[in-house]
C-alpha atoms as a PDB file:
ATOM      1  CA  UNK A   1       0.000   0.000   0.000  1.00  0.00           C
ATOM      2  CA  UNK A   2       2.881   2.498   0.926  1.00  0.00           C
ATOM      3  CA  UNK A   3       4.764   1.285  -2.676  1.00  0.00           C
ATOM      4  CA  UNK A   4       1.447   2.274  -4.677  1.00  0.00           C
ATOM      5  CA  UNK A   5       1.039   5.739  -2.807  1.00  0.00           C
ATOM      6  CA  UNK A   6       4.155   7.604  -4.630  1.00  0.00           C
ATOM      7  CA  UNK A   7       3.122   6.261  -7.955  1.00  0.00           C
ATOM      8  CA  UNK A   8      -0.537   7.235  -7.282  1.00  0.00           C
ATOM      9  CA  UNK A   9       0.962  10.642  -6.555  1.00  0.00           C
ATOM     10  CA  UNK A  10       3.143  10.846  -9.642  1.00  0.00           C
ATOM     11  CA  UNK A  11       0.424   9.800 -12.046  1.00  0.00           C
ATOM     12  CA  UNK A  12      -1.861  12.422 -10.351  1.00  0.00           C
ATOM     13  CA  UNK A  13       1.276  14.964 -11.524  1.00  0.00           C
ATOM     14  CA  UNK A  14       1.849  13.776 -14.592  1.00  0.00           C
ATOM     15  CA  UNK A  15      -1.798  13.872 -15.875  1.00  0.00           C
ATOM     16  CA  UNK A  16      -1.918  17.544 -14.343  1.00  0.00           C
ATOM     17  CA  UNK A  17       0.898  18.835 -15.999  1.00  0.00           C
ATOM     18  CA  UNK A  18      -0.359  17.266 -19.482  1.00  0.00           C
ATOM     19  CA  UNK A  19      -3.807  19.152 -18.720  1.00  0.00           C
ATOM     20  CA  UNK A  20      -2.468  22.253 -18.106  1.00  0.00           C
ATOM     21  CA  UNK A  21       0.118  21.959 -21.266  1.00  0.00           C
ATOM     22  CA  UNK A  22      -1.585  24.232 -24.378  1.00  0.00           C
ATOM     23  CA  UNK A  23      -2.310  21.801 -27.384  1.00  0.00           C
ATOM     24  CA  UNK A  24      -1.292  22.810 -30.799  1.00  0.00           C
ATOM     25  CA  UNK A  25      -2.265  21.238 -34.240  1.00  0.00           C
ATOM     26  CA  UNK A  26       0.030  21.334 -37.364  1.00  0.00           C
ATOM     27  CA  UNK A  27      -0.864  25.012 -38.406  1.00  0.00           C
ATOM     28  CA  UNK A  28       1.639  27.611 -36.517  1.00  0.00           C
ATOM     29  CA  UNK A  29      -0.467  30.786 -38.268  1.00  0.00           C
ATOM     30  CA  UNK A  30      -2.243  32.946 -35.745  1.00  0.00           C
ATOM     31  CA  UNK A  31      -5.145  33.177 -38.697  1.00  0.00           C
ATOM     32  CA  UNK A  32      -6.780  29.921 -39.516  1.00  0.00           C
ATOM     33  CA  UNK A  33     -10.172  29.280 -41.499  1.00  0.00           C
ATOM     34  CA  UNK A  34     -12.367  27.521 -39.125  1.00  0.00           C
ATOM     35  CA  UNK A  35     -14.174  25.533 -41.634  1.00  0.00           C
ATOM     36  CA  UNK A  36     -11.433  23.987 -44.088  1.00  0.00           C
ATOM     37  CA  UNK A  37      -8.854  24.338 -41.139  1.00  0.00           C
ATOM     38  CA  UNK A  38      -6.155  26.049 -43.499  1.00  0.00           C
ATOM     39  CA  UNK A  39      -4.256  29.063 -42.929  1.00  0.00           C
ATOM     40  CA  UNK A  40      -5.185  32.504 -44.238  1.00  0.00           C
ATOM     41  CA  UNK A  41      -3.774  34.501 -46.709  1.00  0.00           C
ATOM     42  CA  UNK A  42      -2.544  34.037 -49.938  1.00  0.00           C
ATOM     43  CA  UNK A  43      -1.621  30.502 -49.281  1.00  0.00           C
ATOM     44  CA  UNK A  44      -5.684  29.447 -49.051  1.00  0.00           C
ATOM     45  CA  UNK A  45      -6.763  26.672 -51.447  1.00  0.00           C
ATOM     46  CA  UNK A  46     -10.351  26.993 -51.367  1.00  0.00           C
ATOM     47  CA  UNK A  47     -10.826  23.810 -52.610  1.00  0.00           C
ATOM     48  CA  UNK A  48     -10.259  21.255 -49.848  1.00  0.00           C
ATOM     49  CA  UNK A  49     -11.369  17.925 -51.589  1.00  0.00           C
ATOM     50  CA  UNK A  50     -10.313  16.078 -54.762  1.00  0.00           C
ATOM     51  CA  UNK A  51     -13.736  14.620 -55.871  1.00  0.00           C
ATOM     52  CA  UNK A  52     -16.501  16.621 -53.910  1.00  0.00           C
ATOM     53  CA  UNK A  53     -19.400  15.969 -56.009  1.00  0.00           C
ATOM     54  CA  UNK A  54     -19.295  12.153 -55.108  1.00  0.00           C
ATOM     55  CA  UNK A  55     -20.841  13.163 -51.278  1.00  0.00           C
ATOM     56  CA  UNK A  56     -23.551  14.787 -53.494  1.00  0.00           C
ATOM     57  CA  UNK A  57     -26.860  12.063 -53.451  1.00  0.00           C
ATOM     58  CA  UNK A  58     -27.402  11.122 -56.603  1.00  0.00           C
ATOM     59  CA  UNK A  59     -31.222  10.316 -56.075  1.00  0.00           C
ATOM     60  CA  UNK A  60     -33.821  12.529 -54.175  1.00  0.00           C
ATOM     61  CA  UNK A  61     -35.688   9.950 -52.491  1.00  0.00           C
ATOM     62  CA  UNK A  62     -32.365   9.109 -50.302  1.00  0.00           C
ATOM     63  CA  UNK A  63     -31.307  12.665 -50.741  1.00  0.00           C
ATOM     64  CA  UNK A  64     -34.835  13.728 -48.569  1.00  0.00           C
ATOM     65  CA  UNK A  65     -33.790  11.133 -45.839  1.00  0.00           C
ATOM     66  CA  UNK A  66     -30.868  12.300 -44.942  1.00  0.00           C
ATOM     67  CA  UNK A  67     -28.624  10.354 -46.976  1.00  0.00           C
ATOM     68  CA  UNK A  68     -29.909   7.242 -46.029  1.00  0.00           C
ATOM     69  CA  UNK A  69     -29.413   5.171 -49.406  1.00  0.00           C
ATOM     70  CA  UNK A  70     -28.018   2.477 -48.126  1.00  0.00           C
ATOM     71  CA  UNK A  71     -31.100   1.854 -45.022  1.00  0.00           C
ATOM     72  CA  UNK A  72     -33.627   2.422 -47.422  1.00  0.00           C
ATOM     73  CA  UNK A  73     -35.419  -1.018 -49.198  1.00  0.00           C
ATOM     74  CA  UNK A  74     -33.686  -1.138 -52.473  1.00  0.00           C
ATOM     75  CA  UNK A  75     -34.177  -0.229 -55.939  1.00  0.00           C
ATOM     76  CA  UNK A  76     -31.989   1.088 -59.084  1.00  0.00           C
ATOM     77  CA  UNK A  77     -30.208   3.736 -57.442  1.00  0.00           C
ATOM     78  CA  UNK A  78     -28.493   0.714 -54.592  1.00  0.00           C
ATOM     79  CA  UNK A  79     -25.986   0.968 -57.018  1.00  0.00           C
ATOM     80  CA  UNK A  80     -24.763   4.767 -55.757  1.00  0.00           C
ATOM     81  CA  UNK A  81     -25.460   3.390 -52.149  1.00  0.00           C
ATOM     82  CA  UNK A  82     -24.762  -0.389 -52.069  1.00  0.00           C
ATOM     83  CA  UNK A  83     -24.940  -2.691 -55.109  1.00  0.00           C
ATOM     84  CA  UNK A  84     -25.066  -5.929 -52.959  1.00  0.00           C
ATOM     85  CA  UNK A  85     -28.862  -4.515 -52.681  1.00  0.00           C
ATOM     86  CA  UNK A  86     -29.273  -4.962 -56.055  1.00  0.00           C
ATOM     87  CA  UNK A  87     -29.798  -8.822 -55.461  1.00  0.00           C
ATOM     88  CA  UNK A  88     -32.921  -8.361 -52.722  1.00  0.00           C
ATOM     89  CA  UNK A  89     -34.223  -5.846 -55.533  1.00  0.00           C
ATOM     90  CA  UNK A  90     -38.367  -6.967 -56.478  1.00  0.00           C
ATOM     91  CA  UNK A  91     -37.856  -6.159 -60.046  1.00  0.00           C
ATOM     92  CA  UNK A  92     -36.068  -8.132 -62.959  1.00  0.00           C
ATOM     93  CA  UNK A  93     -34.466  -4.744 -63.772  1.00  0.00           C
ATOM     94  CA  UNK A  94     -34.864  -0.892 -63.408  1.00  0.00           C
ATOM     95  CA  UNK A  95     -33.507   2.471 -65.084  1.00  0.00           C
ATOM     96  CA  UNK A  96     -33.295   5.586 -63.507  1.00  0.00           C
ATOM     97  CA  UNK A  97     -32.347   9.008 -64.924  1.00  0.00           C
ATOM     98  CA  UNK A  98     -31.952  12.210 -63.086  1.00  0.00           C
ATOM     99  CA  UNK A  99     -30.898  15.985 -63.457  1.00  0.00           C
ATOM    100  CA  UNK A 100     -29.811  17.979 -60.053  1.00  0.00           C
ATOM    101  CA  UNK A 101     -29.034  21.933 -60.532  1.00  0.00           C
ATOM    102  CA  UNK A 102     -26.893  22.068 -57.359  1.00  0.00           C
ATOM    103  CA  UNK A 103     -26.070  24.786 -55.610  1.00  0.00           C
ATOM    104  CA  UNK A 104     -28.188  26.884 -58.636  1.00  0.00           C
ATOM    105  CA  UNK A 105     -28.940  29.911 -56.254  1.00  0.00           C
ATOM    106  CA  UNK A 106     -24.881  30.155 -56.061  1.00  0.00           C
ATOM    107  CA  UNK A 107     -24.175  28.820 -59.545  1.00  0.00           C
ATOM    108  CA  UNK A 108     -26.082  29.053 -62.224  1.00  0.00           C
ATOM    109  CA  UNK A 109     -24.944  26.287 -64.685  1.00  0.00           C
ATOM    110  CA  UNK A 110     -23.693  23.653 -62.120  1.00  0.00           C
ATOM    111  CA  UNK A 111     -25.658  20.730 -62.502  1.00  0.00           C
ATOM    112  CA  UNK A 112     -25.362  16.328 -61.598  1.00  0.00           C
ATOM    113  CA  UNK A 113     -26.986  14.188 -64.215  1.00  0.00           C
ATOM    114  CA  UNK A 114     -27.107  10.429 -63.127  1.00  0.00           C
ATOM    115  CA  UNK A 115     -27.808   7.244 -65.664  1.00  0.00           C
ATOM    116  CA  UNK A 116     -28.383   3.779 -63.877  1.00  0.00           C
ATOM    117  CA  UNK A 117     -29.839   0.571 -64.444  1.00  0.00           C
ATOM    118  CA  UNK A 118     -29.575  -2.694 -63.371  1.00  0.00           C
ATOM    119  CA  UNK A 119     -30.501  -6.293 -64.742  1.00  0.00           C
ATOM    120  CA  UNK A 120     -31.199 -10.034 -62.810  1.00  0.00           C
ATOM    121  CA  UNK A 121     -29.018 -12.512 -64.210  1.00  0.00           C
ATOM    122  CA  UNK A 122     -30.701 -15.705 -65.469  1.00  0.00           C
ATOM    123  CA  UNK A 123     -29.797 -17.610 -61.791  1.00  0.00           C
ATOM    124  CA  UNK A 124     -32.313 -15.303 -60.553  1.00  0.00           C
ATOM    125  CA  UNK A 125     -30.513 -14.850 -57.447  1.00  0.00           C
ATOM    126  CA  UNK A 126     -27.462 -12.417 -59.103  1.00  0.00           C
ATOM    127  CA  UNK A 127     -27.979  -9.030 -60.527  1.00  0.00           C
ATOM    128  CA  UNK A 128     -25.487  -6.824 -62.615  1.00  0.00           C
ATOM    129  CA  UNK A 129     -26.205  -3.272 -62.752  1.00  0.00           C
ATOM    130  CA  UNK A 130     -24.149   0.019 -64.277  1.00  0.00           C
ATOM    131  CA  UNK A 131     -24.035   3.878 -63.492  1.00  0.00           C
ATOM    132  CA  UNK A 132     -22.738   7.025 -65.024  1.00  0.00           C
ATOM    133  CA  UNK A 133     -22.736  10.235 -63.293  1.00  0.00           C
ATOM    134  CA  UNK A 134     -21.522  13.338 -64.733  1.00  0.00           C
ATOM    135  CA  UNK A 135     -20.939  16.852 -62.360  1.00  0.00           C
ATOM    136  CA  UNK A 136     -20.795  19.900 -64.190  1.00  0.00           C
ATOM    137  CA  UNK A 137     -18.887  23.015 -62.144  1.00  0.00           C
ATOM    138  CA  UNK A 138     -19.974  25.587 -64.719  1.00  0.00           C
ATOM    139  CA  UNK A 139     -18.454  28.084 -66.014  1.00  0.00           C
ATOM    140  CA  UNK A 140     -15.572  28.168 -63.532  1.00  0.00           C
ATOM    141  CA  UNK A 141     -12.265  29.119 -65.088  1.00  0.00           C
ATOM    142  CA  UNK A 142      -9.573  26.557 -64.632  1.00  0.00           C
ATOM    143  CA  UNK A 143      -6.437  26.176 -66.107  1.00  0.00           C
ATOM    144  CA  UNK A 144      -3.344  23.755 -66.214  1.00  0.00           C
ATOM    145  CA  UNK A 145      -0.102  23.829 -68.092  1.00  0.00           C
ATOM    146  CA  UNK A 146      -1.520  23.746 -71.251  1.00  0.00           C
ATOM    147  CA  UNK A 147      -4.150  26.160 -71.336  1.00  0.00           C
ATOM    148  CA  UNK A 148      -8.052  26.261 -69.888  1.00  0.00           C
ATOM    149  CA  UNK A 149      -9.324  22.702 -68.291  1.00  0.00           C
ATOM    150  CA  UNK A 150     -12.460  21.172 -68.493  1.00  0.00           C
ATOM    151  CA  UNK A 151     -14.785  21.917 -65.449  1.00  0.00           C
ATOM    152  CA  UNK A 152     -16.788  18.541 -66.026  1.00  0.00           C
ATOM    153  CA  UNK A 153     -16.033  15.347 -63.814  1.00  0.00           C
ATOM    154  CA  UNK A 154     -17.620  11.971 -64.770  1.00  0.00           C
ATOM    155  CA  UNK A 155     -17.575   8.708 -62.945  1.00  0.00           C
ATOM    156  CA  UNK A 156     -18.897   5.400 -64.415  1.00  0.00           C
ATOM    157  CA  UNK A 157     -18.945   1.647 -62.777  1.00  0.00           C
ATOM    158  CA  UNK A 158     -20.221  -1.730 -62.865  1.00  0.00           C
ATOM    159  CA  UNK A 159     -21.571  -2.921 -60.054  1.00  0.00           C
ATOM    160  CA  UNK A 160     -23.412  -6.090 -59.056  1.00  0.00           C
ATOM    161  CA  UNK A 161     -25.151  -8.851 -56.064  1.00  0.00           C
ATOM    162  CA  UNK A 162     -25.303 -12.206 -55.438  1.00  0.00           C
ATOM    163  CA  UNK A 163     -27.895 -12.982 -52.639  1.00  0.00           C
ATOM    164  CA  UNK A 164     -26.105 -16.454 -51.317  1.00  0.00           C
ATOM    165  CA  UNK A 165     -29.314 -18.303 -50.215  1.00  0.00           C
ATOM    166  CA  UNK A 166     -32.852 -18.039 -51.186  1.00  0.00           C
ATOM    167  CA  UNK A 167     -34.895 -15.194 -49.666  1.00  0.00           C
ATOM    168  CA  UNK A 168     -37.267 -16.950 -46.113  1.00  0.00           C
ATOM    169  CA  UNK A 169     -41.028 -16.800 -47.234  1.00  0.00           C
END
């Protein structure tokens, strides 16, 4: 009991000394965006994310829930959310086409369009689906080495499920 007394004292030290230490992060600048973190100044790179538009819903019934695509029972757009849905889907196949103007109080030519459809496979019990979304920025100006860039970004996949065991009746 004496022998743990010292070391319950030390401890006690210890974790009051860290506590009363001031914590830094990486930045050293006294001016620091509180959203994206970075410093101020000329050094700011407003944009903080390589692919942004892929945390954009691609379908408004998930979109109006929050986000919750991949909860939700499961239809044609599973493939944005979680393909393996595709194989507890009710149809033989579906096709879904949309058009989002984002942000078009801000922007007005930045737009998502989304193409998707899926098929059952002959087994009945696998599906194979595809998707193509395409994110328009507008009529930002961006350049690289060689001149003006394109302010488009596309993504495309194939995608599929395999339900392992018949569904229980």
């Amino acid at each position: 009991m004496h022998v743990l007394r010292p070391l319950f004292r030390s401890v006690i030290v210890l974790l009051a000394l860290v506590a009363l230490r001031p914590v830094h992060a990486q930045v050293s600048s006294d001016c620091v965006n509180e959203i994206t973190g970075q410093p101020c100044g000329k050094d700011l790179n407003t944009i903080t994310t390589a692919v942004p538009f892929l945390m954009i819903s691609v379908d408004s019934r998930a979109g109006g829930m929050g986000d919750a695509g991949v909860a939700i029972s499961p239809d044609v757009n599973a493939i944005h959310w979680n393909p393996a849905k595709l194989a507890f889907a009710p149809n033989d196949g579906e096709f879904a086409i949309s058009f989002s103007p984002w942000l078009r109080n801000l922007v007005p030519d930045m737009s998502l369009a989304y193409l998707a459809g899926y098929g059952r496979l002959g087994n009945k019990r696998s599906t194979i689906g595809g998707s193509l979304r395409y994110f328009d920025l507008g009529s930002i100006q961006f350049t690289d080495a060689t001149g003006p860039a394109d302010t488009g970004v596309q993504t495309s996949g194939v995608r599929g499920g395999h339900r392992l065991r018949p569904a229980v009746q």
